[in-house]
Every structure is written in structure tokens, then in C-alpha cells.
C-alpha atoms as a PDB file:
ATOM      1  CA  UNK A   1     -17.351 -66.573 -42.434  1.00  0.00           C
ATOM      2  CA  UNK A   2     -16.386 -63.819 -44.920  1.00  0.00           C
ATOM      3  CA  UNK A   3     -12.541 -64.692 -44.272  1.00  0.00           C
ATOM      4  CA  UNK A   4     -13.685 -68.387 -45.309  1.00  0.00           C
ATOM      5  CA  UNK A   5     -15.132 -66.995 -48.587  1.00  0.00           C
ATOM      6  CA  UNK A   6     -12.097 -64.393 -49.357  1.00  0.00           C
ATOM      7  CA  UNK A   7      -9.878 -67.637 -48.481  1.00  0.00           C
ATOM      8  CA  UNK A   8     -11.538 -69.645 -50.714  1.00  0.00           C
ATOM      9  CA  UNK A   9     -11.342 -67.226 -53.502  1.00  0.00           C
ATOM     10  CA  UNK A  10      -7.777 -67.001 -53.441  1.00  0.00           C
ATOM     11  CA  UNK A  11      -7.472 -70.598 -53.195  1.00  0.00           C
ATOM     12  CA  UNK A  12      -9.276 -70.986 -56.730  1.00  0.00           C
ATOM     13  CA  UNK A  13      -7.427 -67.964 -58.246  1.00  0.00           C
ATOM     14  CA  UNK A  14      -3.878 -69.551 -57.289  1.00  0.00           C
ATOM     15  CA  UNK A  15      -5.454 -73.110 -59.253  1.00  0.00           C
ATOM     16  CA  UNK A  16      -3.938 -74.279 -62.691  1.00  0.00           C
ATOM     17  CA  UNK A  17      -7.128 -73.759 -64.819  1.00  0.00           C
ATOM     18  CA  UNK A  18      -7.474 -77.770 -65.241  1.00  0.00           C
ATOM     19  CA  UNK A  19      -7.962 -77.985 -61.716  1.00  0.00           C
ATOM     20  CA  UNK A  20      -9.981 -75.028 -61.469  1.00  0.00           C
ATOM     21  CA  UNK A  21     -12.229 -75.848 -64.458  1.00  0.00           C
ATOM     22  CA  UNK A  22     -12.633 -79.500 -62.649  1.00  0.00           C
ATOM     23  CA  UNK A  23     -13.321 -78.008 -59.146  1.00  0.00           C
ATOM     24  CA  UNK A  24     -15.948 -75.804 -60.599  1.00  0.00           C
ATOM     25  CA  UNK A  25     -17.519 -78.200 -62.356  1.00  0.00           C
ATOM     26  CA  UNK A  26     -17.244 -80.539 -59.294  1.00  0.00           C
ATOM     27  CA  UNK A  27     -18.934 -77.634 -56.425  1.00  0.00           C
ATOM     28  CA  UNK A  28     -21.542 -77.221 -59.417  1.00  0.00           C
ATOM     29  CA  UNK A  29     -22.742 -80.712 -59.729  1.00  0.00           C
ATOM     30  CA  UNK A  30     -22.602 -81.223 -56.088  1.00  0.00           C
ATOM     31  CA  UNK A  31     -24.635 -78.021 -55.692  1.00  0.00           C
ATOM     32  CA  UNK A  32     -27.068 -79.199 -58.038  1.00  0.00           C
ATOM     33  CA  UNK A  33     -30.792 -79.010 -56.581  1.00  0.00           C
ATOM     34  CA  UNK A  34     -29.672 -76.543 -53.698  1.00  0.00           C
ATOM     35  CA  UNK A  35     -30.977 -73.197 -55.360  1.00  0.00           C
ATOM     36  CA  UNK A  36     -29.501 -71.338 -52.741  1.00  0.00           C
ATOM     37  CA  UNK A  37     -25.930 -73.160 -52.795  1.00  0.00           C
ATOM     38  CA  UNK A  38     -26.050 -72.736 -56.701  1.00  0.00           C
ATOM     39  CA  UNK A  39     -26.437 -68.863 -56.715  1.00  0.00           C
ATOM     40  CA  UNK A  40     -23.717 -68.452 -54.232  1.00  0.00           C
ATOM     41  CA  UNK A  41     -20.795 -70.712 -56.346  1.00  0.00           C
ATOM     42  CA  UNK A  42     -22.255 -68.458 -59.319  1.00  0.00           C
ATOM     43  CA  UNK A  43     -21.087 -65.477 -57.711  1.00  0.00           C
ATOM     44  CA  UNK A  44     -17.868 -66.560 -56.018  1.00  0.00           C
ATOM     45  CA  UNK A  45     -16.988 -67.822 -59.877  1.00  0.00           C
ATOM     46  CA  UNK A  46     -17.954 -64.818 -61.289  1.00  0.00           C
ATOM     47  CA  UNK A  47     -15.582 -62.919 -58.625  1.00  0.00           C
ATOM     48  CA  UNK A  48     -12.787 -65.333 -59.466  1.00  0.00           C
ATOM     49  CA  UNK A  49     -13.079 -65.211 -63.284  1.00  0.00           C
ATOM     50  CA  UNK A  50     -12.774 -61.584 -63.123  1.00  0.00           C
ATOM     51  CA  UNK A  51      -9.906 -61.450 -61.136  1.00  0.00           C
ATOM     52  CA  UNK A  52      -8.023 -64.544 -62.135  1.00  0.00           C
ATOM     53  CA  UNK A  53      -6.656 -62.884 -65.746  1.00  0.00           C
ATOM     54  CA  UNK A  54      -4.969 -59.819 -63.754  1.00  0.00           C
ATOM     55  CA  UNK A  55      -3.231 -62.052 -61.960  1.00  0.00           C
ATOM     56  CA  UNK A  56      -2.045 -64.360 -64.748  1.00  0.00           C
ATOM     57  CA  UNK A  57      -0.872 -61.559 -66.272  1.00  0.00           C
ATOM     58  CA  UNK A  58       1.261 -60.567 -63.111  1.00  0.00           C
ATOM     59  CA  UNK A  59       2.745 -64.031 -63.308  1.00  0.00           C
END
């Protein structure tokens, strides 16, 4: 399951930021209601958003 999650991560790093911007605001709506499923995108965002500039800058 965690390889799913680091996969996934890297998946939205490597996004253009229109598409990530729309897939995050796509998981979030779905999510919406599912307290559980809502705190969990939170954190895998978070986890992107920090890493994502270091490697735009590497690009």
C-alpha cells in the first residue's frame, strides 16, 4: 500500500500544475463528506507541495 501512496506522489509531482491544480481539486470534491479520505489527500498534498518546487527547480 505504501508503494501505492509513494507512486502516487510522484505521479502528482511529475503533473503540469494545471493538471495538478485540477486533479486536486477533483480528489477533493470527490472526497468531500469522507472525513477520513479528506485528511489523508490533505497530507499527501501537503507532501507534494513541499517537494514539487525542488524539483521544478532541477528542471
Amino acid at each position: 500500500m505504501f508503494e501505492n501512496i509513494i507512486q502516487m506522489s510522484k505521479d502528482l509531482i511529475a503533473m503540469d500544475i494545471d493538471t495538478y491544480n485540477m486533479c486536486k481539486y477533483t480528489l477533493r470534491t470527490q472526497a468531500a463528506g469522507n472525513q477520513h479520505l479528506t485528511k489523508f489527500l490533505s497530507v499527501l498534498f501537503e507532501l507534494v507541495e513541499e517537494k514539487r518546487p525542488l524539483l521544478l527547480e532541477m528542471r
